[in-house]
C-alpha atoms as a PDB file:
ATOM      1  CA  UNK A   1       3.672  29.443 -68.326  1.00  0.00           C
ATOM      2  CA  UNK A   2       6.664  28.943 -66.654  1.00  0.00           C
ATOM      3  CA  UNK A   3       5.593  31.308 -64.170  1.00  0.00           C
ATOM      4  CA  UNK A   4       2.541  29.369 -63.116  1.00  0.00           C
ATOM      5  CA  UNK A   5       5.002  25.881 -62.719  1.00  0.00           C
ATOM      6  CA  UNK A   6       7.073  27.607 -60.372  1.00  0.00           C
ATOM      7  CA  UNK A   7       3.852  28.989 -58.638  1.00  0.00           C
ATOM      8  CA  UNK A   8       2.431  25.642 -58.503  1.00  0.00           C
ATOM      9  CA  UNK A   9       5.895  23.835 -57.433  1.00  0.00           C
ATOM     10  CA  UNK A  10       6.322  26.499 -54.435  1.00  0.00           C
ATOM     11  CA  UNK A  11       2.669  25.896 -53.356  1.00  0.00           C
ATOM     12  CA  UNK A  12       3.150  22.406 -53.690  1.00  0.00           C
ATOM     13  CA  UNK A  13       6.658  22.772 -51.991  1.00  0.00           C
ATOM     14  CA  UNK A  14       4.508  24.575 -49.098  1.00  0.00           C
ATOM     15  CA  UNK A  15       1.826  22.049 -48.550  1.00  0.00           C
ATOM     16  CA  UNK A  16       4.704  19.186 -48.356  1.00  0.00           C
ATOM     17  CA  UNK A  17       6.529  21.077 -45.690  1.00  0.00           C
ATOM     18  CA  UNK A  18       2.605  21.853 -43.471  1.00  0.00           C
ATOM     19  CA  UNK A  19       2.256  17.924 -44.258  1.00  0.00           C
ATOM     20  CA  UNK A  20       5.720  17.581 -43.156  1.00  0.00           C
ATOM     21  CA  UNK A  21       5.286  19.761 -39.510  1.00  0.00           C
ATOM     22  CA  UNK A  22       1.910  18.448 -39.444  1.00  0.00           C
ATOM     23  CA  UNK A  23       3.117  14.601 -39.184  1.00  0.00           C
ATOM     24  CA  UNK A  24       6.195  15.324 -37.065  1.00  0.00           C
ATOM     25  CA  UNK A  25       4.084  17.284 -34.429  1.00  0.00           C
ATOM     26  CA  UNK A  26       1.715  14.400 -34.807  1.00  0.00           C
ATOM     27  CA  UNK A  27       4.436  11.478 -34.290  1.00  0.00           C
ATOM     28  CA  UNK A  28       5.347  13.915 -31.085  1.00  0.00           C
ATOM     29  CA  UNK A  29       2.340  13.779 -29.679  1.00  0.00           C
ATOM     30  CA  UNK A  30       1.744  10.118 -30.230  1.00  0.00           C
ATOM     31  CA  UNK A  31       5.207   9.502 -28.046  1.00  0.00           C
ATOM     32  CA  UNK A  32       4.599  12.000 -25.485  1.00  0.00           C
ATOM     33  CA  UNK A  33       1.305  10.074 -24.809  1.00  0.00           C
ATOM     34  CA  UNK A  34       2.359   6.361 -24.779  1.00  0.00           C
ATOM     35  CA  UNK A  35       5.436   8.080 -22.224  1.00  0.00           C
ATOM     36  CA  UNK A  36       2.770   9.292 -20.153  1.00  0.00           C
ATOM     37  CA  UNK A  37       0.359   6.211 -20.201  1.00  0.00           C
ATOM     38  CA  UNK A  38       3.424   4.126 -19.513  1.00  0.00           C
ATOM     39  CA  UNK A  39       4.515   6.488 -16.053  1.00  0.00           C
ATOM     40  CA  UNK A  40       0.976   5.789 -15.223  1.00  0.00           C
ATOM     41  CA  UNK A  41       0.687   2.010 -15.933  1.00  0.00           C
ATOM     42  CA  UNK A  42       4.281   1.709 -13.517  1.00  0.00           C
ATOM     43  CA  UNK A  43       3.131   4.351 -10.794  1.00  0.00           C
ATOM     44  CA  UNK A  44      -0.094   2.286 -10.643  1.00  0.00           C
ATOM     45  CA  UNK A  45       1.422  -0.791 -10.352  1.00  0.00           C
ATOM     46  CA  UNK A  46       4.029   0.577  -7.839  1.00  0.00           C
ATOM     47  CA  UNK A  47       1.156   1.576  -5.663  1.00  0.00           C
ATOM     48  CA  UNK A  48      -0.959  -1.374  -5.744  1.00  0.00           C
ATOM     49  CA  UNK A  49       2.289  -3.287  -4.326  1.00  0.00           C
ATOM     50  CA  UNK A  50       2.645  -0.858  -1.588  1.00  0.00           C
ATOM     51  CA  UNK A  51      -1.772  -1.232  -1.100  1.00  0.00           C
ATOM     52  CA  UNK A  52      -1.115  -5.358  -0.775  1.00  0.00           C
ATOM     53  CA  UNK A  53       1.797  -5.316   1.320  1.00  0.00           C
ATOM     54  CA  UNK A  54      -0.247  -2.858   3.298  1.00  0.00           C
ATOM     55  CA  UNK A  55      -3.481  -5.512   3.140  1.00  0.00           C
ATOM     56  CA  UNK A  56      -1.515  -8.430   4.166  1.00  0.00           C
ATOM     57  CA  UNK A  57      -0.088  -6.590   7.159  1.00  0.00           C
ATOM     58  CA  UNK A  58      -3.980  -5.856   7.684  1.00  0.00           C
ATOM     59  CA  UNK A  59      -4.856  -9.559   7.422  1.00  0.00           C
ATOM     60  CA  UNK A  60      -2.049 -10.568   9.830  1.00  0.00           C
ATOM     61  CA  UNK A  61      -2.965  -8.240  12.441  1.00  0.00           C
ATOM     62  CA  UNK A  62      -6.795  -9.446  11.899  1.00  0.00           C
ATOM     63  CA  UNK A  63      -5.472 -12.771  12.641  1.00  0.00           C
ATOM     64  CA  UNK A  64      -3.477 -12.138  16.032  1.00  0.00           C
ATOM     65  CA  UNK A  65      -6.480 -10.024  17.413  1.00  0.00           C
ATOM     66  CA  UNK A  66      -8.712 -13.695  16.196  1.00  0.00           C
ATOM     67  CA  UNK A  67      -6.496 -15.828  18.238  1.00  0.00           C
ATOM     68  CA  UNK A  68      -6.153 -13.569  21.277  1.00  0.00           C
ATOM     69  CA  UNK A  69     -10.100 -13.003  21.731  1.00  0.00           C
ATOM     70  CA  UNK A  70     -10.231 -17.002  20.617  1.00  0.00           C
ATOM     71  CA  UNK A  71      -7.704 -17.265  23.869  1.00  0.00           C
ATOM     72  CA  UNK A  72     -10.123 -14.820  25.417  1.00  0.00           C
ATOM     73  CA  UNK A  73     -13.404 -16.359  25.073  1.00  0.00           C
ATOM     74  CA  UNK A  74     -12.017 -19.717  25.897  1.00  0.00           C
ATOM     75  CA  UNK A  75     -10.835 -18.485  28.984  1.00  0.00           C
ATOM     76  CA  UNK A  76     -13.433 -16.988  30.417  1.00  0.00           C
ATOM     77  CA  UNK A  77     -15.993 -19.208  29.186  1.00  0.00           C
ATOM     78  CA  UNK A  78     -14.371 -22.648  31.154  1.00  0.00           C
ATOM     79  CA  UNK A  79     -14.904 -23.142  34.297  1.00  0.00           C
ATOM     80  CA  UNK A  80     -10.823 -21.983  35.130  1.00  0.00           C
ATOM     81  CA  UNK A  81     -12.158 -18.648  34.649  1.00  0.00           C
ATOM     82  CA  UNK A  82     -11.516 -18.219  38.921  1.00  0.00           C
ATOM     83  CA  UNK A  83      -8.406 -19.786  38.258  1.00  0.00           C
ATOM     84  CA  UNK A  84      -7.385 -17.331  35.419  1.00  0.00           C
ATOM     85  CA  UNK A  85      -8.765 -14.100  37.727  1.00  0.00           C
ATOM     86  CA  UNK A  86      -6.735 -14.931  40.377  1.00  0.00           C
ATOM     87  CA  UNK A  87      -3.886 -15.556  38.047  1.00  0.00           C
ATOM     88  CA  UNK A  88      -4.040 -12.185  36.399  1.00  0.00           C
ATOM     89  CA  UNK A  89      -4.787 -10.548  40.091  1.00  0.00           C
ATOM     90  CA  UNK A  90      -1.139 -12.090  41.182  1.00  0.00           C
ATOM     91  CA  UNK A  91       0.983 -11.476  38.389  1.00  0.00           C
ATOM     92  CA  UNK A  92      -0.849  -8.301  37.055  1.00  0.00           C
ATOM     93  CA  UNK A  93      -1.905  -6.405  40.372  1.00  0.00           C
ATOM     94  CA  UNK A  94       0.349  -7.745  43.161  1.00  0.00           C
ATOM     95  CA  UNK A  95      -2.614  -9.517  45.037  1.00  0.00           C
ATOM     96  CA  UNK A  96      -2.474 -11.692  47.327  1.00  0.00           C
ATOM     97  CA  UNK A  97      -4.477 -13.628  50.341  1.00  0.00           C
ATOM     98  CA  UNK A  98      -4.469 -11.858  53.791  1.00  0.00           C
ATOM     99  CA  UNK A  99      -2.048 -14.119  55.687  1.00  0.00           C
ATOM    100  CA  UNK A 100       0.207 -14.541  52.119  1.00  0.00           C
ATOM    101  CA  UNK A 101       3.883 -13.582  52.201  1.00  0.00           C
ATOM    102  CA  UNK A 102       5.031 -12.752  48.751  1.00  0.00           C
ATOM    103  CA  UNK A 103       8.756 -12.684  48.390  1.00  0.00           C
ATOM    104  CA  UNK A 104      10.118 -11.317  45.043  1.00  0.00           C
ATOM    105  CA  UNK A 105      13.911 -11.007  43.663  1.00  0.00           C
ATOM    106  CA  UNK A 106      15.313  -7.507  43.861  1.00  0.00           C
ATOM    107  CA  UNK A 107      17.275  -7.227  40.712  1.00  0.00           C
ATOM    108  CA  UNK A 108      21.652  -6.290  41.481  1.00  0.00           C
ATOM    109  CA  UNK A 109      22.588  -3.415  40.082  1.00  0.00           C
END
Protein backbone atom coordinates (compact mmCIF):
# COMPACT_ATOMS: atom_id res chain seq x y z
CA UNK A 1 0.00 0.00 0.00
CA UNK A 2 2.71 2.09 0.57
CA UNK A 3 3.58 1.79 -2.91
CA UNK A 4 0.36 3.25 -4.21
CA UNK A 5 0.87 6.55 -1.52
CA UNK A 6 4.03 7.27 -3.00
CA UNK A 7 2.44 6.75 -6.53
CA UNK A 8 -0.32 8.96 -5.67
CA UNK A 9 2.00 11.69 -3.79
CA UNK A 10 4.41 11.83 -7.02
CA UNK A 11 1.33 12.21 -9.31
CA UNK A 12 -0.02 14.62 -7.09
CA UNK A 13 3.54 16.20 -6.72
CA UNK A 14 3.35 16.36 -10.74
CA UNK A 15 0.03 17.98 -11.21
CA UNK A 16 1.13 20.78 -8.48
CA UNK A 17 4.25 21.55 -10.39
CA UNK A 18 1.90 21.63 -14.31
CA UNK A 19 -0.47 23.88 -11.97
CA UNK A 20 2.56 25.58 -10.84
CA UNK A 21 4.18 26.31 -14.73
CA UNK A 22 0.73 26.60 -15.81
CA UNK A 23 -0.02 29.81 -13.47
CA UNK A 24 3.45 31.32 -13.78
CA UNK A 25 3.30 31.20 -17.68
CA UNK A 26 -0.16 32.54 -17.17
CA UNK A 27 0.86 35.56 -14.71
CA UNK A 28 3.62 36.10 -17.73
CA UNK A 29 1.39 36.50 -20.17
CA UNK A 30 -1.00 38.66 -18.25
CA UNK A 31 2.17 41.26 -17.75
CA UNK A 32 3.52 41.02 -21.11
CA UNK A 33 0.01 42.17 -22.28
CA UNK A 34 -0.87 45.09 -19.92
CA UNK A 35 3.19 46.17 -21.04
CA UNK A 36 2.07 46.11 -24.44
CA UNK A 37 -1.44 47.80 -24.08
CA UNK A 38 0.32 50.40 -21.99
CA UNK A 39 3.25 51.20 -25.07
CA UNK A 40 0.16 51.51 -27.08
CA UNK A 41 -2.07 53.72 -24.84
CA UNK A 42 1.43 56.27 -24.59
CA UNK A 43 2.43 55.92 -28.41
CA UNK A 44 -1.22 56.84 -29.11
CA UNK A 45 -1.35 59.57 -27.02
CA UNK A 46 2.15 60.78 -28.17
CA UNK A 47 0.77 60.89 -31.65
CA UNK A 48 -2.43 62.53 -31.18
CA UNK A 49 -0.25 65.52 -29.60
CA UNK A 50 1.91 65.64 -32.56
CA UNK A 51 -1.85 65.31 -34.94
CA UNK A 52 -3.18 68.65 -32.78
CA UNK A 53 -0.18 70.61 -32.82
CA UNK A 54 -0.21 69.70 -36.47
CA UNK A 55 -4.23 70.84 -36.65
CA UNK A 56 -3.71 74.04 -34.94
CA UNK A 57 -0.86 74.98 -37.26
CA UNK A 58 -3.64 73.98 -39.94
CA UNK A 59 -6.21 76.30 -38.35
CA UNK A 60 -3.71 79.20 -38.14
CA UNK A 61 -2.70 79.05 -41.61
CA UNK A 62 -6.63 78.77 -42.54
CA UNK A 63 -6.91 81.93 -40.75
CA UNK A 64 -4.06 84.13 -42.46
CA UNK A 65 -5.21 82.88 -45.99
CA UNK A 66 -9.16 84.27 -44.42
CA UNK A 67 -7.79 87.62 -43.69
CA UNK A 68 -5.64 88.06 -46.79
CA UNK A 69 -8.56 87.12 -49.38
CA UNK A 70 -10.87 89.25 -46.66
CA UNK A 71 -8.03 92.11 -47.56
CA UNK A 72 -8.50 90.86 -51.08
CA UNK A 73 -12.07 91.06 -51.72
CA UNK A 74 -12.30 94.32 -49.93
CA UNK A 75 -9.92 95.71 -52.13
CA UNK A 76 -11.02 95.03 -55.20
CA UNK A 77 -14.55 95.29 -54.50
CA UNK A 78 -14.32 99.41 -53.36
CA UNK A 79 -14.19 101.73 -55.61
CA UNK A 80 -9.99 102.29 -54.73
CA UNK A 81 -9.65 99.28 -56.72
CA UNK A 82 -7.80 101.92 -59.63
CA UNK A 83 -6.11 103.26 -56.82
CA UNK A 84 -4.81 99.83 -55.53
CA UNK A 85 -3.83 98.73 -59.46
CA UNK A 86 -1.84 101.50 -59.90
CA UNK A 87 -0.35 101.01 -56.52
CA UNK A 88 0.71 97.46 -57.11
CA UNK A 89 1.82 98.55 -60.91
CA UNK A 90 4.43 101.14 -59.09
CA UNK A 91 5.78 99.30 -56.35
CA UNK A 92 5.41 95.74 -57.91
CA UNK A 93 6.29 96.34 -61.73
CA UNK A 94 8.26 99.61 -61.91
CA UNK A 95 5.41 101.51 -63.83
CA UNK A 96 5.08 104.62 -64.30
CA UNK A 97 3.26 107.59 -66.47
CA UNK A 98 5.00 108.58 -69.78
CA UNK A 99 6.44 111.97 -68.78
CA UNK A 100 7.21 110.40 -64.92
CA UNK A 101 10.78 110.52 -63.61
CA UNK A 102 11.25 107.89 -61.01
CA UNK A 103 14.31 108.38 -58.92
CA UNK A 104 15.25 105.47 -56.56
CA UNK A 105 18.22 105.13 -53.83
CA UNK A 106 21.12 103.02 -55.02
CA UNK A 107 22.09 101.16 -51.95
CA UNK A 108 26.41 101.90 -50.76
CA UNK A 109 28.21 99.09 -50.74
Amino acid sequence: MTGSNDTLNELLSEQKKKKSLASKIATVAVLVFLIYSLYLVISQQAELKEQQRELANIKSQITAARQENDEYTRLLSGEDENEYMKKIAIERYGYAYPNERRFYVASLG
